[in-house]
Structure formats: structure tokens, C-alpha cells
PDB file of N, CA and C in Angstrom:
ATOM      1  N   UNK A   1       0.851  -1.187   0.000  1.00  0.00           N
ATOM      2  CA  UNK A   1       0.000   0.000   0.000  1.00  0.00           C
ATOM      3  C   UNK A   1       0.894   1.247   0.000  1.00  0.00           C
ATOM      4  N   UNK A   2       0.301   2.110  -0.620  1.00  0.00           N
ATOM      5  CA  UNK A   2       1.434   3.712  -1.200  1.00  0.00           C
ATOM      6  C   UNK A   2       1.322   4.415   0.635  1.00  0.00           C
ATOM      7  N   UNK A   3       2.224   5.393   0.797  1.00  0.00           N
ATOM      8  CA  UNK A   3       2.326   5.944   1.922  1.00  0.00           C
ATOM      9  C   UNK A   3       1.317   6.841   1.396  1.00  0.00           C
ATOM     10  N   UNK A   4       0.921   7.807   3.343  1.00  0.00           N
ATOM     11  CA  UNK A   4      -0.466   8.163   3.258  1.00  0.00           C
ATOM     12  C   UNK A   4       0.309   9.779   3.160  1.00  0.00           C
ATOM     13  N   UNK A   5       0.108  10.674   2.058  1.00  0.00           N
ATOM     14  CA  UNK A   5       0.372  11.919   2.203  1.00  0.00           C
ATOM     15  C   UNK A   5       0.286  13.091   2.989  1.00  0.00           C
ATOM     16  N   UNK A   6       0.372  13.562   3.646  1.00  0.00           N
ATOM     17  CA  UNK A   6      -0.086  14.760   4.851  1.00  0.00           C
ATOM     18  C   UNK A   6      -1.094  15.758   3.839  1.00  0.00           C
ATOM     19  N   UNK A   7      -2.149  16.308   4.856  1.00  0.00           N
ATOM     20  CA  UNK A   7      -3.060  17.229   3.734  1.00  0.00           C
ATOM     21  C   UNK A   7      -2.412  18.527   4.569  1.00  0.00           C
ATOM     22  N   UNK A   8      -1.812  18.987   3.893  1.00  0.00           N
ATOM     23  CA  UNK A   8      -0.743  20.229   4.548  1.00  0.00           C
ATOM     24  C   UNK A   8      -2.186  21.802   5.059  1.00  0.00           C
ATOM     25  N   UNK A   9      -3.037  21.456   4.449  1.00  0.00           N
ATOM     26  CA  UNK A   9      -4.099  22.777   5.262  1.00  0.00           C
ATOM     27  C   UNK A   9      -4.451  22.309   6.400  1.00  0.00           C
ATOM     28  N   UNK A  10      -4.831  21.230   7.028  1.00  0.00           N
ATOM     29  CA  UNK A  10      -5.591  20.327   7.944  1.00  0.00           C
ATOM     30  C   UNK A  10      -3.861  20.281   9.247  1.00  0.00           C
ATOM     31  N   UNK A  11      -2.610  20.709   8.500  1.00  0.00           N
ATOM     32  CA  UNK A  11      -1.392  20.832   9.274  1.00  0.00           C
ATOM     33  C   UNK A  11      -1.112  21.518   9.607  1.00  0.00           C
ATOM     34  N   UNK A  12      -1.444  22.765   8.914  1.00  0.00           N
ATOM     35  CA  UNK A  12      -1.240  24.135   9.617  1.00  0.00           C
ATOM     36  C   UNK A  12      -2.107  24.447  10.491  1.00  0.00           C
ATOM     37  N   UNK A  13      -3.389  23.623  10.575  1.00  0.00           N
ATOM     38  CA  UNK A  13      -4.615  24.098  11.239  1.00  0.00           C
ATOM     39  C   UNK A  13      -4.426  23.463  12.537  1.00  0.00           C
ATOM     40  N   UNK A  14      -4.106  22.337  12.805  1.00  0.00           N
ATOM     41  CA  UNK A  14      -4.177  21.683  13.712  1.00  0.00           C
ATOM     42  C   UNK A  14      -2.442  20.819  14.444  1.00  0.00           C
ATOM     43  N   UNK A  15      -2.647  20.991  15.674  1.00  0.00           N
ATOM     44  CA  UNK A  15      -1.189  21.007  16.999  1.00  0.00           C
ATOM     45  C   UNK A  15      -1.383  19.343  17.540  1.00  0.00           C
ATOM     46  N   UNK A  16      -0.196  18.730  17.476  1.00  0.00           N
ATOM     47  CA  UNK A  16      -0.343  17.109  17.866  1.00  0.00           C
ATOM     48  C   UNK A  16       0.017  17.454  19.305  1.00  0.00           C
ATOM     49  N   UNK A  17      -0.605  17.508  20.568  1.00  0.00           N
ATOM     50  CA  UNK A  17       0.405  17.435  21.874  1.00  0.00           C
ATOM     51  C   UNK A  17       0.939  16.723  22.058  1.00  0.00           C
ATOM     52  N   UNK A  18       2.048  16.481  23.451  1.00  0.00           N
ATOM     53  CA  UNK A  18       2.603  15.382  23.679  1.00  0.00           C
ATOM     54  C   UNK A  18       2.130  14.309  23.813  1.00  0.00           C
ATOM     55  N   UNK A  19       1.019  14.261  24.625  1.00  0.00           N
ATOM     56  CA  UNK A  19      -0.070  12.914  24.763  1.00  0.00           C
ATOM     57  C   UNK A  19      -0.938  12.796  23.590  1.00  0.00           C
ATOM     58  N   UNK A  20      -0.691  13.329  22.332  1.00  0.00           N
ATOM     59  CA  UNK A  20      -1.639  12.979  21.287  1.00  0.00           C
ATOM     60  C   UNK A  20      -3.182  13.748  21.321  1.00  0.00           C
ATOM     61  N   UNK A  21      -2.970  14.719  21.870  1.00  0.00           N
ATOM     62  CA  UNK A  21      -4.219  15.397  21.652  1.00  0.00           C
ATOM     63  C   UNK A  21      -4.373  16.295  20.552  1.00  0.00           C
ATOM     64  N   UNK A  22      -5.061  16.096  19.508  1.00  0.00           N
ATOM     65  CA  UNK A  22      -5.401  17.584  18.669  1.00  0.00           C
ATOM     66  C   UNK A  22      -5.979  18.375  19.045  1.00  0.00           C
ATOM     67  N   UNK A  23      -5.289  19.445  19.139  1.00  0.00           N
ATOM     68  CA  UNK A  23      -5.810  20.778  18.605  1.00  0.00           C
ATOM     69  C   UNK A  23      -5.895  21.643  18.404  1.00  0.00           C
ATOM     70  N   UNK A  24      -7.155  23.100  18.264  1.00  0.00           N
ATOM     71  CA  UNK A  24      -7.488  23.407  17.221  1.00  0.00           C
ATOM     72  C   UNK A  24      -7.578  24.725  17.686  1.00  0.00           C
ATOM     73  N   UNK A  25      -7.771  25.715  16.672  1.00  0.00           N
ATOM     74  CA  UNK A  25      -8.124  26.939  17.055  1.00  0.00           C
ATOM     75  C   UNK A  25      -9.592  27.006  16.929  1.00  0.00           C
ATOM     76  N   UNK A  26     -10.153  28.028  17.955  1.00  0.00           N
ATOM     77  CA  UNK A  26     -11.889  28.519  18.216  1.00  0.00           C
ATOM     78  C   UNK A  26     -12.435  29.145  17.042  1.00  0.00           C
ATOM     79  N   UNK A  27     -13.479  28.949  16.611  1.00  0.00           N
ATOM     80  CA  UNK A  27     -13.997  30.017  15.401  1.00  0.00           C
ATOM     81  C   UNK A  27     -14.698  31.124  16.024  1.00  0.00           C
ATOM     82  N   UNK A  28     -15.311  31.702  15.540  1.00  0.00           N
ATOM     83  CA  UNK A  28     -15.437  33.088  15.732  1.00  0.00           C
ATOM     84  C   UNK A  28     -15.426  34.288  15.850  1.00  0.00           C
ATOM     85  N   UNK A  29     -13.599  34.152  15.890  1.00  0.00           N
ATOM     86  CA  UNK A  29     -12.602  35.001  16.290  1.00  0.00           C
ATOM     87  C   UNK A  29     -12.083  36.095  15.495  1.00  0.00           C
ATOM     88  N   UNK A  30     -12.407  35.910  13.551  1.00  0.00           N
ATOM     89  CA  UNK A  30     -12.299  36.832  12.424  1.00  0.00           C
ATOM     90  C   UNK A  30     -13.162  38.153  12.497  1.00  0.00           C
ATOM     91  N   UNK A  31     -14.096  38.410  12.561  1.00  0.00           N
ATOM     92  CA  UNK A  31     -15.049  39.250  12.509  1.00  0.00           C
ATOM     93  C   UNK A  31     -15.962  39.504  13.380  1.00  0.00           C
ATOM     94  N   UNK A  32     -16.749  40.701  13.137  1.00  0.00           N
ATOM     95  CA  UNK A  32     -18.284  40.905  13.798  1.00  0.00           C
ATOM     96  C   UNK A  32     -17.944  40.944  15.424  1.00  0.00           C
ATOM     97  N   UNK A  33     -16.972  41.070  15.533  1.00  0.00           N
ATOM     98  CA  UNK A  33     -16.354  41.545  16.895  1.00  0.00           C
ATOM     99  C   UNK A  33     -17.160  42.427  17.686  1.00  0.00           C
ATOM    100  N   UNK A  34     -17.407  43.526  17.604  1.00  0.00           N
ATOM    101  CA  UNK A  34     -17.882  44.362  18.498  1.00  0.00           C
ATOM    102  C   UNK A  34     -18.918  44.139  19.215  1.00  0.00           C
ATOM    103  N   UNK A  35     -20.036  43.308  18.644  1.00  0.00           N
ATOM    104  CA  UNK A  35     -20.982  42.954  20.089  1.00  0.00           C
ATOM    105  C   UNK A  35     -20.555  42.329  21.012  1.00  0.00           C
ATOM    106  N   UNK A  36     -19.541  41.532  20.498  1.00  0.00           N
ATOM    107  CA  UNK A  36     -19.152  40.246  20.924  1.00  0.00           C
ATOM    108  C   UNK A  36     -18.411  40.903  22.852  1.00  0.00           C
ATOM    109  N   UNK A  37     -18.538  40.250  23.767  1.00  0.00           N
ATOM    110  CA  UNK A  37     -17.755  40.821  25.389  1.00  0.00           C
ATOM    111  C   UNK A  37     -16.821  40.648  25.056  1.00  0.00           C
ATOM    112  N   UNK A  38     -15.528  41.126  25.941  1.00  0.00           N
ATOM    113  CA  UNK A  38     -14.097  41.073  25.755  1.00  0.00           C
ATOM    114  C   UNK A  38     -13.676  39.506  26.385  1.00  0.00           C
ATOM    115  N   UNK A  39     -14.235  39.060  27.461  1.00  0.00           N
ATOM    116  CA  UNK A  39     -15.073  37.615  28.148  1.00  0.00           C
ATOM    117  C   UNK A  39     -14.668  37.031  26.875  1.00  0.00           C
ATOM    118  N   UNK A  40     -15.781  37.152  26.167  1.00  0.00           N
ATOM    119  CA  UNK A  40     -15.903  36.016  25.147  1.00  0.00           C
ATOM    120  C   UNK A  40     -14.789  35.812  24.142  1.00  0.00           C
ATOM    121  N   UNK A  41     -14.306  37.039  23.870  1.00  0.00           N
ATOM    122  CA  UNK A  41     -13.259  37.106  23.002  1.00  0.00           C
ATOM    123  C   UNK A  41     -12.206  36.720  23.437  1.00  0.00           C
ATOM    124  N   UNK A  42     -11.788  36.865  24.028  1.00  0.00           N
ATOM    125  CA  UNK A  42     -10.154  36.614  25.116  1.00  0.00           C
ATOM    126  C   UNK A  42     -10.706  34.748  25.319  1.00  0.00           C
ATOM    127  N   UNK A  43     -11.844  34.058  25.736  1.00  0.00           N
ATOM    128  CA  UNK A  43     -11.827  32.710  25.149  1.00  0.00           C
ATOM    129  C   UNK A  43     -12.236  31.942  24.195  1.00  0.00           C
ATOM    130  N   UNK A  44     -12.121  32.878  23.019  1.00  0.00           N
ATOM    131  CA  UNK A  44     -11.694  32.095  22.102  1.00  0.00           C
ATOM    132  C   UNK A  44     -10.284  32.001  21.435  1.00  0.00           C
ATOM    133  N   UNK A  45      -9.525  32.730  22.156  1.00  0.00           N
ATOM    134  CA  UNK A  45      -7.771  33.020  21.777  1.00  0.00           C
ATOM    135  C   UNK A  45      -7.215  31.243  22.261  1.00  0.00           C
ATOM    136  N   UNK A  46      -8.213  30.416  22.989  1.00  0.00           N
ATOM    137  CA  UNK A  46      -8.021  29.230  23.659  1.00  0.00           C
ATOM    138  C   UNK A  46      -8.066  28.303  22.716  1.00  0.00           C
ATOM    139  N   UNK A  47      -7.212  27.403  22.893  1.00  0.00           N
ATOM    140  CA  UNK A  47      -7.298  26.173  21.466  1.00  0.00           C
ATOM    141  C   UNK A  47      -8.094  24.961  22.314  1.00  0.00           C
ATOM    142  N   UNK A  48      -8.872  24.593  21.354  1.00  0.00           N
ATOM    143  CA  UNK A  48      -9.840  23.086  22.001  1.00  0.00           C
ATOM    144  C   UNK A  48      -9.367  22.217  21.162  1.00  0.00           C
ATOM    145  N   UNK A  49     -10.100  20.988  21.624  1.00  0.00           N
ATOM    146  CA  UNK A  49      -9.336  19.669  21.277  1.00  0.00           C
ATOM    147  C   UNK A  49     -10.602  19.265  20.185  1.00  0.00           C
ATOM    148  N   UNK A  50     -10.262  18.405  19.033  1.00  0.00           N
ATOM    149  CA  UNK A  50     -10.674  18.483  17.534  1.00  0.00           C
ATOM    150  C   UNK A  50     -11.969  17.255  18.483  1.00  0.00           C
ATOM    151  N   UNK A  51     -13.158  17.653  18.119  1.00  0.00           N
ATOM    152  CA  UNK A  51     -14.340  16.351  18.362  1.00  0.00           C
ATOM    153  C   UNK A  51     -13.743  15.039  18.582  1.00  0.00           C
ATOM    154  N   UNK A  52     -14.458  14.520  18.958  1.00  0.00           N
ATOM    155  CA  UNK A  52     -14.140  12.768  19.362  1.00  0.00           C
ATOM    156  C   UNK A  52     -14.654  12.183  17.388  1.00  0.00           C
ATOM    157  N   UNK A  53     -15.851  12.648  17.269  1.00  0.00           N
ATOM    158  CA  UNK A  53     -16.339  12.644  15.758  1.00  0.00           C
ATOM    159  C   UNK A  53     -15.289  12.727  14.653  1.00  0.00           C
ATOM    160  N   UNK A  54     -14.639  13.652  14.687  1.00  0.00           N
ATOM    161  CA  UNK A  54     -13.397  14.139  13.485  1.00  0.00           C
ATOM    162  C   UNK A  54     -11.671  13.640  14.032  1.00  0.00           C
ATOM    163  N   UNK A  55     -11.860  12.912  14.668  1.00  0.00           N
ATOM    164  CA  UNK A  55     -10.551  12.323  15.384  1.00  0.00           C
ATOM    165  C   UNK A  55      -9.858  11.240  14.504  1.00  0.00           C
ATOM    166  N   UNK A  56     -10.509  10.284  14.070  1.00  0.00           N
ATOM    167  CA  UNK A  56     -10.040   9.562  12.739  1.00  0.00           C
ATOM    168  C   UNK A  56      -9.603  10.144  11.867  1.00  0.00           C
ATOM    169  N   UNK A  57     -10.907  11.206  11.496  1.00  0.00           N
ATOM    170  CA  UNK A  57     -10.725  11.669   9.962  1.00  0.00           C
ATOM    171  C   UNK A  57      -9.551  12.077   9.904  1.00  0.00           C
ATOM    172  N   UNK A  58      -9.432  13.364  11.259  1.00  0.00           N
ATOM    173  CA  UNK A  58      -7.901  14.446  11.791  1.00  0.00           C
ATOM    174  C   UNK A  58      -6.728  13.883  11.123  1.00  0.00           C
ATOM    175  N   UNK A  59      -6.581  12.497  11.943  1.00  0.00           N
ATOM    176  CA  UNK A  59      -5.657  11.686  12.234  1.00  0.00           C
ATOM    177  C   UNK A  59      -5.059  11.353  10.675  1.00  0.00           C
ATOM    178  N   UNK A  60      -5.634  10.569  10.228  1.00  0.00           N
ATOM    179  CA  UNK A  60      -5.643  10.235   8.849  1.00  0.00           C
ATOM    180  C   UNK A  60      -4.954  11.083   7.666  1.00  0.00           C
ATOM    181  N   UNK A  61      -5.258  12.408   7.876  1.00  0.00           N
ATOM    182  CA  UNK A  61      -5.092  13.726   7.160  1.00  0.00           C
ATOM    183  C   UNK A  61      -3.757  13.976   7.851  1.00  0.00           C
ATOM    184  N   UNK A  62      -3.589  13.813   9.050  1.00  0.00           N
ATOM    185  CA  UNK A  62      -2.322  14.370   9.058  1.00  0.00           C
ATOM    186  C   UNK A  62      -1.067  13.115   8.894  1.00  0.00           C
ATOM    187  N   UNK A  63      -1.478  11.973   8.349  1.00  0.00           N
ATOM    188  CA  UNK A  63      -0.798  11.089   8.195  1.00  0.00           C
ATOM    189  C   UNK A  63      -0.367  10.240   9.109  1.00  0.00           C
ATOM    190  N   UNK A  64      -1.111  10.407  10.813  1.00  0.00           N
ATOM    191  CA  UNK A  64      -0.758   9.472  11.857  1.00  0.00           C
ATOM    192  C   UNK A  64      -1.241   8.103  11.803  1.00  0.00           C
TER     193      UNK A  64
END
């Protein structure tokens, strides 16, 4: 079987930790800012970990 290629957008997007956790940056964070609290904004500067759902797919894409 051919080796599995890295999808290099899905690499820049997403951080392997030491224990194998992905992840990810928060959406929201581009635009439409101003209603938005400073609260809310300041957590989404926080990276979360990629769904339990998209954890294969992740994985796969980044060639693990």
C-alpha cells in the first residue's frame, strides 16, 4: 500500500500534543467583533481539542 500523504491545510490548522491530543483553534474570532464581550473574546484566543467525531478523519489527514 502507497504511503499516506499529509493534507498540509488540515497541518497548519491543527497542533499534535505530547499525549496525542489535537488541537485546534476557536472560530469566531475573524469578525463581527464588536458585540461580541471582551469575556468572550479573550476565550476564544483558547485552542480546544478536535471532536471525538473528526478524530479519525484528523488523524488520517495528518498522516498518523
Amino acid at each position: 500500500m502507497p504511503k499516506l500523504k499529509t493534507q498540509k491545510g488540515i497541518a497548519k490548522r491543527i497542533r499534535v500534543t505530547g499525549t496525542g491530543k489535537l488541537m485546534r483553534a476557536s472560530a469566531f474570532k475573524s469578525h463581527l467583533l464588536e458585540h461580541k464581550s471582551a469575556k468572550r473574546k479573550r476565550n476564544y484566543e483558547n485552542k480546544q481539542a478536535v471532536s471525538k467525531s473528526d478524530r479519525k478523519t484528523v488523524r488520517r489527514a495528518l498522516g498518523i
